[in-house]
N, C-alpha and C. Protein backbone atom coordinates (compact mmCIF):
# COMPACT_ATOMS: atom_id res chain seq x y z
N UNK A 1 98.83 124.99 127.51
CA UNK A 1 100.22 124.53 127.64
C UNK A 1 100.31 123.01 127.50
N UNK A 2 99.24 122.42 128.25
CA UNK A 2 99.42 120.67 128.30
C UNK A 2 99.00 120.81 126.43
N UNK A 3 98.49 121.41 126.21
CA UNK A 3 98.26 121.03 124.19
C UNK A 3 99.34 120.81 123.61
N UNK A 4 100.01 122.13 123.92
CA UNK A 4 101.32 122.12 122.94
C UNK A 4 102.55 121.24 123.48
N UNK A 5 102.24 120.42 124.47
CA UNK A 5 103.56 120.09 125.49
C UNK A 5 103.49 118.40 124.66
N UNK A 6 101.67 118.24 124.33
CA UNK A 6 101.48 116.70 123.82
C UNK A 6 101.63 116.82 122.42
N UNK A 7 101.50 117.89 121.89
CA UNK A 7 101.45 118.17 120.53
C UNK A 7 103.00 118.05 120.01
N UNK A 8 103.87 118.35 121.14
CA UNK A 8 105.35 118.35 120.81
C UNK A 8 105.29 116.64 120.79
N UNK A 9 104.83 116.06 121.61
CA UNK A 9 105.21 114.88 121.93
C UNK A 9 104.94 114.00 120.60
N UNK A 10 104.09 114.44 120.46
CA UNK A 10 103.18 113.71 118.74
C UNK A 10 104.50 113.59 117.64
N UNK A 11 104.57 114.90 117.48
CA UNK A 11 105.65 115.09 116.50
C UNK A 11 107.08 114.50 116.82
N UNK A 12 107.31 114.87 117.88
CA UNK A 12 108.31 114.15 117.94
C UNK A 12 108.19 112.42 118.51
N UNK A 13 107.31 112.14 118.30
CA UNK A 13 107.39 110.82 118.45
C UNK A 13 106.95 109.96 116.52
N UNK A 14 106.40 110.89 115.89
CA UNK A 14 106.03 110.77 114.70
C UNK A 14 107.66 111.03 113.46
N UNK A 15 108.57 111.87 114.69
CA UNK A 15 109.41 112.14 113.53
C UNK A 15 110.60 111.05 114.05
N UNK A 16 110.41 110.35 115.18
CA UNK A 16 111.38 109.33 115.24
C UNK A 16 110.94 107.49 114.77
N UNK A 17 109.85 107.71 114.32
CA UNK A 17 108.82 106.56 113.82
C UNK A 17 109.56 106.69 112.24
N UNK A 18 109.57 107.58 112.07
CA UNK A 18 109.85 108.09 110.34
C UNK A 18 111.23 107.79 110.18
N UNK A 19 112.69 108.31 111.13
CA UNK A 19 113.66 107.98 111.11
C UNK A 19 114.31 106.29 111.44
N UNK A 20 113.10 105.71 111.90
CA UNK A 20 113.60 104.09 112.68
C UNK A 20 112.77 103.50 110.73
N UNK A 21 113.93 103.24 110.41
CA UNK A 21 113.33 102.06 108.88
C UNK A 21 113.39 101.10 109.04
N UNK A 22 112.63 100.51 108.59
CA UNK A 22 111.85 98.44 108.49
C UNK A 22 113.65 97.65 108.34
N UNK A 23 114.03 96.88 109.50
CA UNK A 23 115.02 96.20 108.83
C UNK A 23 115.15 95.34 107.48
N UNK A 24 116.00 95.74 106.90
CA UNK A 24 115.95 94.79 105.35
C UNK A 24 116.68 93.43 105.86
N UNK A 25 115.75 92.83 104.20
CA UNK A 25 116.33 91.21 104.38
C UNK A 25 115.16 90.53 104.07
N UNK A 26 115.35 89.72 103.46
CA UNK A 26 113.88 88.45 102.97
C UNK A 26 114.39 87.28 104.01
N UNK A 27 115.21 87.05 105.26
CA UNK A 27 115.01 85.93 105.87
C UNK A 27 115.68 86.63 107.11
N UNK A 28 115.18 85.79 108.12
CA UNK A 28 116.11 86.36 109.77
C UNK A 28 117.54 86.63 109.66
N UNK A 29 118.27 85.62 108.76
CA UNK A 29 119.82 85.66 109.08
C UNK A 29 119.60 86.94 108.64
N UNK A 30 119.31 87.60 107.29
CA UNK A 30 119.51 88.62 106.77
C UNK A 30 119.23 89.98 107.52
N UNK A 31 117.80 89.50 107.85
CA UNK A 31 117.44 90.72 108.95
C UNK A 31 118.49 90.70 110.18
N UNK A 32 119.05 90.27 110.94
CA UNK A 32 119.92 90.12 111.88
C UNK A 32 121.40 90.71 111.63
N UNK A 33 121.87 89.94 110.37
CA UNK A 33 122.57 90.83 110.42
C UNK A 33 122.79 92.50 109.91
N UNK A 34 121.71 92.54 108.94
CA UNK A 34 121.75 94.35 109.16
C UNK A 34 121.40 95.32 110.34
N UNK A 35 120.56 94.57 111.31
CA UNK A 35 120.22 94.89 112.60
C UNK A 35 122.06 95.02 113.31
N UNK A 36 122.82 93.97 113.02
CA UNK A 36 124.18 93.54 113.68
C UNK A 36 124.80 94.99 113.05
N UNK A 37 124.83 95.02 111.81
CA UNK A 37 125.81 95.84 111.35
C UNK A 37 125.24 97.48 111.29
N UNK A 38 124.24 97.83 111.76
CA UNK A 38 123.74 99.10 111.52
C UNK A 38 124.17 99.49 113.46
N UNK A 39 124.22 98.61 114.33
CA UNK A 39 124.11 98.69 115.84
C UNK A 39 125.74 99.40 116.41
N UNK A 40 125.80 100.03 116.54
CA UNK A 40 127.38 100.61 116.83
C UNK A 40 128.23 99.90 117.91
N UNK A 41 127.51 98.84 118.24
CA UNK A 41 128.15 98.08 119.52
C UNK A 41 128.46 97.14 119.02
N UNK A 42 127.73 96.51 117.89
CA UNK A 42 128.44 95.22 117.07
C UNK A 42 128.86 95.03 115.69
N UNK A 43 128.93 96.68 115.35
CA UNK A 43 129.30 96.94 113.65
C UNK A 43 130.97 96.45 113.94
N UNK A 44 130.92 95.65 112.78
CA UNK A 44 132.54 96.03 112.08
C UNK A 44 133.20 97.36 111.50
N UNK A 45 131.85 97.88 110.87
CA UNK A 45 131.89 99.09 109.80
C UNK A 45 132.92 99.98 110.38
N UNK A 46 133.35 100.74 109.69
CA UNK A 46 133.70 102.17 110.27
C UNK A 46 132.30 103.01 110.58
N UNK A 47 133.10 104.55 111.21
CA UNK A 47 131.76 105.13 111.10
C UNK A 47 131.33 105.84 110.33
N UNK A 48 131.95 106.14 109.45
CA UNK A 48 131.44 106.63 107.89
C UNK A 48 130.58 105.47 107.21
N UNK A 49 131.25 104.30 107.12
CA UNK A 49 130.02 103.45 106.34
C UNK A 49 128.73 103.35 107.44
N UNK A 50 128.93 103.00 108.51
CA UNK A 50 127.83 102.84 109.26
C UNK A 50 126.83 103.52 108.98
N UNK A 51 127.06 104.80 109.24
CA UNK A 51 125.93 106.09 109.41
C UNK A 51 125.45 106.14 107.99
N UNK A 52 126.16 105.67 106.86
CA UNK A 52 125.40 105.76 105.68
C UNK A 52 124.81 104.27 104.76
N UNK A 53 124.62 103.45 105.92
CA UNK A 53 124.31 102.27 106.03
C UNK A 53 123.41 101.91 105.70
N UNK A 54 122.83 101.47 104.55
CA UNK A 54 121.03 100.78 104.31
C UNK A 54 120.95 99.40 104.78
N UNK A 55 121.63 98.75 104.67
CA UNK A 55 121.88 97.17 104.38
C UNK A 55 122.75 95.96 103.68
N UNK A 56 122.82 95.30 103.87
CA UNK A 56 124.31 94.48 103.09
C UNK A 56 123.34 93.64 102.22
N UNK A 57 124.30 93.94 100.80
CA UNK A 57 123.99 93.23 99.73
C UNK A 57 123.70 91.78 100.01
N UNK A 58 122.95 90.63 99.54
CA UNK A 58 122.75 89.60 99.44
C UNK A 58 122.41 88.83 98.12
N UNK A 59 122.54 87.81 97.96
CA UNK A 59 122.08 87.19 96.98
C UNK A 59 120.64 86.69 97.58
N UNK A 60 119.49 86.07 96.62
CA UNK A 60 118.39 85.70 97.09
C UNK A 60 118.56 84.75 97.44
N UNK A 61 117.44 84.12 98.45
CA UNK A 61 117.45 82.65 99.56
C UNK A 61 117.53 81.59 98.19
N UNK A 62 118.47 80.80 98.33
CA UNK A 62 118.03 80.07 97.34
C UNK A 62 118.13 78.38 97.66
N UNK A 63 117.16 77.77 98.15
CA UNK A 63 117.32 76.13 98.77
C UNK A 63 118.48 75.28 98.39
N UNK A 64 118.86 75.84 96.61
CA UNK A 64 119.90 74.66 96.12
C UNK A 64 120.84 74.45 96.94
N UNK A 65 121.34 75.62 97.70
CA UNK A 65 122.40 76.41 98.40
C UNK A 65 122.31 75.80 100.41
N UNK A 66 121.12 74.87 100.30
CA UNK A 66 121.18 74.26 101.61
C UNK A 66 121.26 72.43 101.34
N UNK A 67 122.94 72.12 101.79
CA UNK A 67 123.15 71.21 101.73
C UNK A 67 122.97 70.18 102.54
N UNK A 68 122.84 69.00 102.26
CA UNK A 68 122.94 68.10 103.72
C UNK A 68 124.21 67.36 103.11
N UNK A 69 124.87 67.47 104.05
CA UNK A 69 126.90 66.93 104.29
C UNK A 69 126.59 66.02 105.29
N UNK A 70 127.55 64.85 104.73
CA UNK A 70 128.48 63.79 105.49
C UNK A 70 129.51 63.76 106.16
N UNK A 71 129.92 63.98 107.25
CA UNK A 71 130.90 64.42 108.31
C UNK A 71 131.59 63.04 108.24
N UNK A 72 133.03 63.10 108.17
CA UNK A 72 133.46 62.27 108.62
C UNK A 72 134.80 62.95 109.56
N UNK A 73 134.85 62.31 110.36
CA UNK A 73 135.75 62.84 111.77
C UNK A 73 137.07 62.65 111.54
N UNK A 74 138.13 63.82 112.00
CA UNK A 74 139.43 63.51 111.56
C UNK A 74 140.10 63.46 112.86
N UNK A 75 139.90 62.44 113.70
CA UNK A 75 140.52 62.95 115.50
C UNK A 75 141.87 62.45 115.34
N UNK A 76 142.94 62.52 114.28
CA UNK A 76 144.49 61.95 114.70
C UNK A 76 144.77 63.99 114.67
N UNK A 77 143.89 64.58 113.95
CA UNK A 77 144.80 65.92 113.17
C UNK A 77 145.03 66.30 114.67
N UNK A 78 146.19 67.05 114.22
CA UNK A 78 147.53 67.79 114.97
C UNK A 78 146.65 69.45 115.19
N UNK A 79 146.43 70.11 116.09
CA UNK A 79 146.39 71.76 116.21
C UNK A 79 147.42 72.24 115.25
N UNK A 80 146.74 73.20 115.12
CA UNK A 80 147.57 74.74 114.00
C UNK A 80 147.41 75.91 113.67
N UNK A 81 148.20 76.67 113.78
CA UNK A 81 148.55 78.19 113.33
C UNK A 81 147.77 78.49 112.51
N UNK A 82 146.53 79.02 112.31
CA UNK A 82 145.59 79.49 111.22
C UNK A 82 146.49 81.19 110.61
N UNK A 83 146.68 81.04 109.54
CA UNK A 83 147.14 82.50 109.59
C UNK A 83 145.92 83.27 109.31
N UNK A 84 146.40 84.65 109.52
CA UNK A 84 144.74 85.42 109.70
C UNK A 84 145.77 87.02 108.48
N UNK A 85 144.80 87.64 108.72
CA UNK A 85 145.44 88.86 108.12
C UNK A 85 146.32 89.96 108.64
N UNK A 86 146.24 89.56 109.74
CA UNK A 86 147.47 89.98 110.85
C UNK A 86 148.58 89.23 111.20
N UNK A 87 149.12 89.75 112.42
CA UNK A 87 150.37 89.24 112.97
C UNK A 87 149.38 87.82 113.96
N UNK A 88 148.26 88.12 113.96
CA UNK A 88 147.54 87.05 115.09
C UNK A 88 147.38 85.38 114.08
N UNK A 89 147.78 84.44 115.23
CA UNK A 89 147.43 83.17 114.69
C UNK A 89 147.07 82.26 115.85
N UNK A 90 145.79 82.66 115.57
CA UNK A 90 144.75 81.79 116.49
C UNK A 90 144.92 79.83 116.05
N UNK A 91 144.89 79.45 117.07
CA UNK A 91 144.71 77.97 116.92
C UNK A 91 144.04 77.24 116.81
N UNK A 92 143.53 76.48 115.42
CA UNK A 92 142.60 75.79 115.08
C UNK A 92 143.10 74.26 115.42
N UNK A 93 142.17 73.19 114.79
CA UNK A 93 141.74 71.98 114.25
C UNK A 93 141.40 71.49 113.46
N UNK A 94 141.60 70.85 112.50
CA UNK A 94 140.91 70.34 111.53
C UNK A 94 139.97 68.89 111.95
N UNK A 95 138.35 69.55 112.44
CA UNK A 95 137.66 68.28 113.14
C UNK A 95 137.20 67.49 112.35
N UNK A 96 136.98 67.82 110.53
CA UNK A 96 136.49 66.64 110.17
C UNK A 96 137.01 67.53 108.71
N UNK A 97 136.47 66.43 107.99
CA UNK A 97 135.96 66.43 106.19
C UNK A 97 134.44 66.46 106.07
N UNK A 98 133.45 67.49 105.42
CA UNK A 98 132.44 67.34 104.99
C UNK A 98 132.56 67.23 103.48
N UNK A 99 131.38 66.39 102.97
CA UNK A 99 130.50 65.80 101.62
C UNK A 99 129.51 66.09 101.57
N UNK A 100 129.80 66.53 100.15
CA UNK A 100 128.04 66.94 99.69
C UNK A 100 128.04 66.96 98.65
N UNK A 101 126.56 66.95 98.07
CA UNK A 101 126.19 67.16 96.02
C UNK A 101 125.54 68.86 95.95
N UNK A 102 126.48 69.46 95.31
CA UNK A 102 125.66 70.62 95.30
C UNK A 102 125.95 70.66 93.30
N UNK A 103 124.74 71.69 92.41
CA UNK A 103 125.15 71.68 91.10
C UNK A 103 125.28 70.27 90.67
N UNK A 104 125.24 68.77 91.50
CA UNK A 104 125.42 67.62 90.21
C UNK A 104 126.90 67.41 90.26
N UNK A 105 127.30 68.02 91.77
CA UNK A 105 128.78 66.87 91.79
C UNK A 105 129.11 67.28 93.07
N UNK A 106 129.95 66.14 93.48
CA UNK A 106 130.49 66.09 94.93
C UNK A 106 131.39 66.51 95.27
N UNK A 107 131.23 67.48 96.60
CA UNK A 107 132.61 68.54 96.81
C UNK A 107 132.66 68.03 98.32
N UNK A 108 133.83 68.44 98.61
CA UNK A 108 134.01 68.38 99.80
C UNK A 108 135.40 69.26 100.18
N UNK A 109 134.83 69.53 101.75
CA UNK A 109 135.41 70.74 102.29
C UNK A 109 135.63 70.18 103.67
N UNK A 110 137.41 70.96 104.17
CA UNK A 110 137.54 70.38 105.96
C UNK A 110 136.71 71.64 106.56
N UNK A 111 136.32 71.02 107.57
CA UNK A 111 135.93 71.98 109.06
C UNK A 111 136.67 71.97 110.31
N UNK A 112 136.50 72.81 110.74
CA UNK A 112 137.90 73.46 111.91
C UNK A 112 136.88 73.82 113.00
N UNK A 113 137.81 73.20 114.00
CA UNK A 113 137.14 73.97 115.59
C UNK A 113 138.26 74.84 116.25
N UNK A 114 138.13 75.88 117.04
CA UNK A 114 138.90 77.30 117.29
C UNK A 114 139.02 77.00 118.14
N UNK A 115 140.07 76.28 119.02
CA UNK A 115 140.42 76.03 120.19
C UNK A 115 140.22 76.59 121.42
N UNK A 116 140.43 78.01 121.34
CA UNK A 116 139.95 78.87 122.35
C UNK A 116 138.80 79.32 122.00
N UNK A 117 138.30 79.00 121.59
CA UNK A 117 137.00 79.81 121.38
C UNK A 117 135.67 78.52 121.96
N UNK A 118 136.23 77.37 122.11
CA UNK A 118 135.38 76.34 122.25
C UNK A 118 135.19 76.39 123.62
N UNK A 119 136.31 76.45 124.63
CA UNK A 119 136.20 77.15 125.56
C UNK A 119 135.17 78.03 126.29
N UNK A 120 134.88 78.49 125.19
CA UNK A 120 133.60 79.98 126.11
C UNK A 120 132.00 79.37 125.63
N UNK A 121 131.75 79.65 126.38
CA UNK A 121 130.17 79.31 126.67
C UNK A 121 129.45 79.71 125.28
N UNK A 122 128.91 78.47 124.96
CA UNK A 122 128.15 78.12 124.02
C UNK A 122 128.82 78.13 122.65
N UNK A 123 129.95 78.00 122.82
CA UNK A 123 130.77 77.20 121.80
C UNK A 123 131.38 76.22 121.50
N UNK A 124 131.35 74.99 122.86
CA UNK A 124 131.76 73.84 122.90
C UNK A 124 131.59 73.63 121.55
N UNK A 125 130.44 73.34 121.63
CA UNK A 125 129.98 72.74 119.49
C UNK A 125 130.06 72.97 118.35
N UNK A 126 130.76 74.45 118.41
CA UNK A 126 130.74 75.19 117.59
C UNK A 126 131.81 75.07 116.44
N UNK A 127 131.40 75.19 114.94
CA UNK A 127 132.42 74.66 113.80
C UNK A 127 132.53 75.45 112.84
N UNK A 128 133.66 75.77 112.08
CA UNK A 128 134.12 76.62 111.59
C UNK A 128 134.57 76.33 110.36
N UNK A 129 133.45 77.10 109.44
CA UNK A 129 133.88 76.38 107.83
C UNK A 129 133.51 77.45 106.62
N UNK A 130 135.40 77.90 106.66
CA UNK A 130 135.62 78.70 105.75
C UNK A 130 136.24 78.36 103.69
N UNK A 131 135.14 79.13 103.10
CA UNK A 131 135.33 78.75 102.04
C UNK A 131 136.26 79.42 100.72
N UNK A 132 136.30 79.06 100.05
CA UNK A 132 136.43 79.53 98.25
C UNK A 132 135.62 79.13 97.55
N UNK A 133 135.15 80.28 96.41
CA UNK A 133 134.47 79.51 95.34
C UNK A 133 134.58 80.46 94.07
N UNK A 134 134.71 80.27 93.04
CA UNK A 134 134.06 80.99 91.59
C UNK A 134 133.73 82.51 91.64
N UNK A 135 132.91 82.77 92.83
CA UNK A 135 132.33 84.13 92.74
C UNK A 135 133.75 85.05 93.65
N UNK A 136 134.47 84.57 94.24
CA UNK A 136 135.49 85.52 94.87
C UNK A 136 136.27 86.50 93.60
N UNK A 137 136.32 87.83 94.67
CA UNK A 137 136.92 89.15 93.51
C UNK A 137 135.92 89.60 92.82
N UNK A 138 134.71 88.97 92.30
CA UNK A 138 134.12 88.88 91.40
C UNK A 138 132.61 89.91 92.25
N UNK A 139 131.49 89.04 92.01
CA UNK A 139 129.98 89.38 93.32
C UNK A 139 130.60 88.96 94.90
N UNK A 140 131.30 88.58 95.37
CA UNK A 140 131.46 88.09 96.25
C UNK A 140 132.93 88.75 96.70
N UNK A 141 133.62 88.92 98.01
CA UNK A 141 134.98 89.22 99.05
C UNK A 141 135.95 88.36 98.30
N UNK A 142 136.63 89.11 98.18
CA UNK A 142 137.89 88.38 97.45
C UNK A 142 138.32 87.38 98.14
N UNK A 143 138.37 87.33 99.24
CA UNK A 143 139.32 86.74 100.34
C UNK A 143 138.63 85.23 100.73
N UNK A 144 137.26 85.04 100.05
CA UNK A 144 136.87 83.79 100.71
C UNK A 144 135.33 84.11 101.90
N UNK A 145 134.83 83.60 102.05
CA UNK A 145 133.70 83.57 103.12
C UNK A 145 133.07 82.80 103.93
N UNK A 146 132.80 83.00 105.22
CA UNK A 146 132.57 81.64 106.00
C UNK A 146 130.89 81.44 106.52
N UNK A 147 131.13 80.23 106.75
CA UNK A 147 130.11 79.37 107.22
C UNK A 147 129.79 79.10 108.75
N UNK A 148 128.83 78.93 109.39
CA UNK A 148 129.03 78.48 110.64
C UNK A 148 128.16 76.90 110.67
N UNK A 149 128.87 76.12 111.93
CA UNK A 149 128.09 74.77 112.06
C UNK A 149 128.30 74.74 113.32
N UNK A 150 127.30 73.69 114.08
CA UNK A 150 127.39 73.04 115.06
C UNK A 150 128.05 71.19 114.91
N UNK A 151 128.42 70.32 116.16
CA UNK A 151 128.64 69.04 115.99
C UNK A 151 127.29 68.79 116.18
N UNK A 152 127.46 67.57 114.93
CA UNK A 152 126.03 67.16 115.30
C UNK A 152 126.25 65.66 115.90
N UNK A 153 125.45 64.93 116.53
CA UNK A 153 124.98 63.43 117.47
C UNK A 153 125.21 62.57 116.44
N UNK A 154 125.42 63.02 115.07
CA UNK A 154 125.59 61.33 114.08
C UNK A 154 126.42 62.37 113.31
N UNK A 155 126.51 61.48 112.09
CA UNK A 155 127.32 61.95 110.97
C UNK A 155 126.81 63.20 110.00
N UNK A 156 125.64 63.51 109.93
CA UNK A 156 124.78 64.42 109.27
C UNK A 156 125.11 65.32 109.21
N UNK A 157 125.14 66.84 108.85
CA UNK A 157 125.43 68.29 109.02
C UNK A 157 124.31 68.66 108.05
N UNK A 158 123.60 69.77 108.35
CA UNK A 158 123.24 70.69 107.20
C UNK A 158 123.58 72.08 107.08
N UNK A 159 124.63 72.02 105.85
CA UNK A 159 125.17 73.44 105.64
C UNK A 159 124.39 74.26 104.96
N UNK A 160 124.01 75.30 104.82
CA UNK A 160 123.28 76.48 104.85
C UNK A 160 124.26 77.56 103.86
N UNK A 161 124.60 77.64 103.25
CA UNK A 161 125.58 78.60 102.15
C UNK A 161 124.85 79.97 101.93
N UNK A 162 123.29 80.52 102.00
CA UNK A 162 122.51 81.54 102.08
C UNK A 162 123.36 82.21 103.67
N UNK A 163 123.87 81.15 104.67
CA UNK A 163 124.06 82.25 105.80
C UNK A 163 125.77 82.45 105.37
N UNK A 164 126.35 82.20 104.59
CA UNK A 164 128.02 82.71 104.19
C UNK A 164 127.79 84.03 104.68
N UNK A 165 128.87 84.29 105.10
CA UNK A 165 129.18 86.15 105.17
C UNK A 165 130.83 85.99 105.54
N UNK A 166 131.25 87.53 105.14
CA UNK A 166 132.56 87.96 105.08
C UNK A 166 133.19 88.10 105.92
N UNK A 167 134.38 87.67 105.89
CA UNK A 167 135.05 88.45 107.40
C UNK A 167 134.79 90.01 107.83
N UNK A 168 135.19 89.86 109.05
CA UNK A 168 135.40 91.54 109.18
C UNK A 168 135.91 92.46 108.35
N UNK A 169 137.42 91.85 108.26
CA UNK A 169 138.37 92.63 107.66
C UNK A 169 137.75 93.40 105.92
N UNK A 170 137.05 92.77 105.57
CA UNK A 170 136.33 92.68 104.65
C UNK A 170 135.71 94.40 104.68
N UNK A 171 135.47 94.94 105.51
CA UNK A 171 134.60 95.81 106.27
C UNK A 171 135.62 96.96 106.50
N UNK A 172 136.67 96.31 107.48
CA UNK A 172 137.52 96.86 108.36
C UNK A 172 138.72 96.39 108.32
N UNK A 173 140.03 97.34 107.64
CA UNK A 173 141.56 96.44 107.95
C UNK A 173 141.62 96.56 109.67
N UNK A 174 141.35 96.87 110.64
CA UNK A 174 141.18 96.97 111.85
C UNK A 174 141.24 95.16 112.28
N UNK A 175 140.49 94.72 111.64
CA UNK A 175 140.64 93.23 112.02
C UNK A 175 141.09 92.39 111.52
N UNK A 176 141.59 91.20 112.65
CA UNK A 176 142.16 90.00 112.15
C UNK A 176 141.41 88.72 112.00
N UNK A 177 141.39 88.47 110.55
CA UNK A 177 140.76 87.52 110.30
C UNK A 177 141.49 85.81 109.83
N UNK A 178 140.63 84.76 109.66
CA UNK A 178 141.03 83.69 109.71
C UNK A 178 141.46 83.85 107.87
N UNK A 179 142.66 83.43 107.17
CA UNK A 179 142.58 83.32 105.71
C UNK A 179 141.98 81.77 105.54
N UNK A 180 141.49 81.68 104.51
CA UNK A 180 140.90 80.80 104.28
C UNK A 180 141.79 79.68 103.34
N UNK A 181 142.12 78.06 104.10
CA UNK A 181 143.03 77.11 103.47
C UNK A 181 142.69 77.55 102.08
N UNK A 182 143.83 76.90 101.05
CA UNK A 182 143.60 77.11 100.03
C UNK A 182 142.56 75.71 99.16
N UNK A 183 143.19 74.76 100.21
CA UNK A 183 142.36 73.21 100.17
C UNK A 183 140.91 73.18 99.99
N UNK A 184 140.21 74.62 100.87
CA UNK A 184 138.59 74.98 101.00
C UNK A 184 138.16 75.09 100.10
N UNK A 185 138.78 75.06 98.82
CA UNK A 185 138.37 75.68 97.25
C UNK A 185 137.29 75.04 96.90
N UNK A 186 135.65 75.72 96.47
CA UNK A 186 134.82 74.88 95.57
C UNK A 186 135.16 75.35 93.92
N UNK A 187 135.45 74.46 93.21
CA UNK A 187 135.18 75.36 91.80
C UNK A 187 134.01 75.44 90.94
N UNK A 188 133.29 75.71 91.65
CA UNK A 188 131.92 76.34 91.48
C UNK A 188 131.62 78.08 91.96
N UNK A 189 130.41 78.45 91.60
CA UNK A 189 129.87 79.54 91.95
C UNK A 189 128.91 79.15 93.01
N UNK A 190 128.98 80.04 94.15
CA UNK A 190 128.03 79.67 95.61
C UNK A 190 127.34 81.14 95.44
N UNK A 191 126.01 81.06 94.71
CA UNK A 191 125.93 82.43 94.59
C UNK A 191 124.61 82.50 95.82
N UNK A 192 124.82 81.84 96.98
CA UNK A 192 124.38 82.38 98.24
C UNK A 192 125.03 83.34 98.92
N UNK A 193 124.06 83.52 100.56
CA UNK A 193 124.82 84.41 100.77
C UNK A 193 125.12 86.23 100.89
N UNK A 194 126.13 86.38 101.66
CA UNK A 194 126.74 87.89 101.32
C UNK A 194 127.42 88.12 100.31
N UNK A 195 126.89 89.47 99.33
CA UNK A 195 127.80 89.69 98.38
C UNK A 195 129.03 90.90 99.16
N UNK A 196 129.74 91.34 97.96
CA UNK A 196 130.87 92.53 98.30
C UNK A 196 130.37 92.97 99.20
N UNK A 197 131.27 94.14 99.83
CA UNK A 197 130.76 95.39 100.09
C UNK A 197 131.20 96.35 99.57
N UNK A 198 131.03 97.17 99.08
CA UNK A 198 131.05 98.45 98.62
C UNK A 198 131.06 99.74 99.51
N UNK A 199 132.47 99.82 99.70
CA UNK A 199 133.04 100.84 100.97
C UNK A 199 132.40 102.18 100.28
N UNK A 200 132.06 103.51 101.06
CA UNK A 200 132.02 104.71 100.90
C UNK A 200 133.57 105.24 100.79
């Protein structure tokens, strides 16, 4: 009896080894977030895409795509109504202007801090920089895709365009998301990053 009781155990410990697959992704952000989006406690997904979930498209890591930006601080700007894709309009900032050379020319993009959101623990620092570029509609969310930053102690930033990803809504009309200024525009291709998704 103890044979067949461990022998069950084998198998079934062999057939849930077989069902748990290697998270995908060639870098942490990547691995993290398919870990994020496969987890039913922090998917956006529905549960039809979920359950038939491999992993979210990406473009490959690509360095060109990690910038170092020049912050310059905008402390007169006024708070404002971000519209989102809902009836919700969360209240931003516009905390600065970033600069950078990406491709062999200089772009620059504002960054926003979320008023309430700075508020909650471990977001004092936290910066919010949503884009446009070339690839929208196209390999990329129609709607634009964002960035995350911290403030940094001097003027420096290094933006990271491999960690872009989509809004929710993107995923899910269920959520309300930030639209992205139209001012954010690169006219370039940022082919970092999250691509589409491709709903079931």
């Amino acid at each position: 009896m103890k044979y067949l009781l461990h022998l069950f155990l084998l198998v079934s410990i062999a057939s849930c080894a077989q069902d748990k697959q290697p998270l995908l992704g060639d870098t942490e952000f990547q691995k993290k977030m398919n870990a994020d989006f496969k987890d039913a406690t922090k998917s956006p997904l529905k549960d039809k895409d979920r359950k038939a979930f491999k992993g979210l498209d990406f473009f490959k890591f690509d360095s060109t795509y990690v910038v170092n930006a020049t912050l310059i601080r905008t402390p007169e700007e006024k708070p404002f109504q971000m519209k989102t894709t809902t009836e919700r309009k969360p209240v931003y900032v516009k905390y600065g202007v970033i600069s950078f050379e990406l491709k062999g020319e200089i772009h620059q993009l504002n960054i926003y801090k979320n008023l309430e959101l700075m508020t909650q623990d471990g977001y004092k620092d936290y910066l919010f920089l949503p884009f446009l570029d070339l690839t929208n509609g196209d390999t990329t969310y129609g709607g634009g895709r964002y960035v995350e930053g911290r403030i940094p102690s001097n003027d420096k930033l290094v933006i990271d365009f491999n960690t872009a990803y989509n809004p929710y809504c993107a995923y899910n009309e269920k959520y309300s998301c930030p639209i992205v200024p139209r001012e954010n525009y690169l006219d370039i291709k940022v082919e970092a990053g999250v691509k589409t998704f491709a709903k079931h």
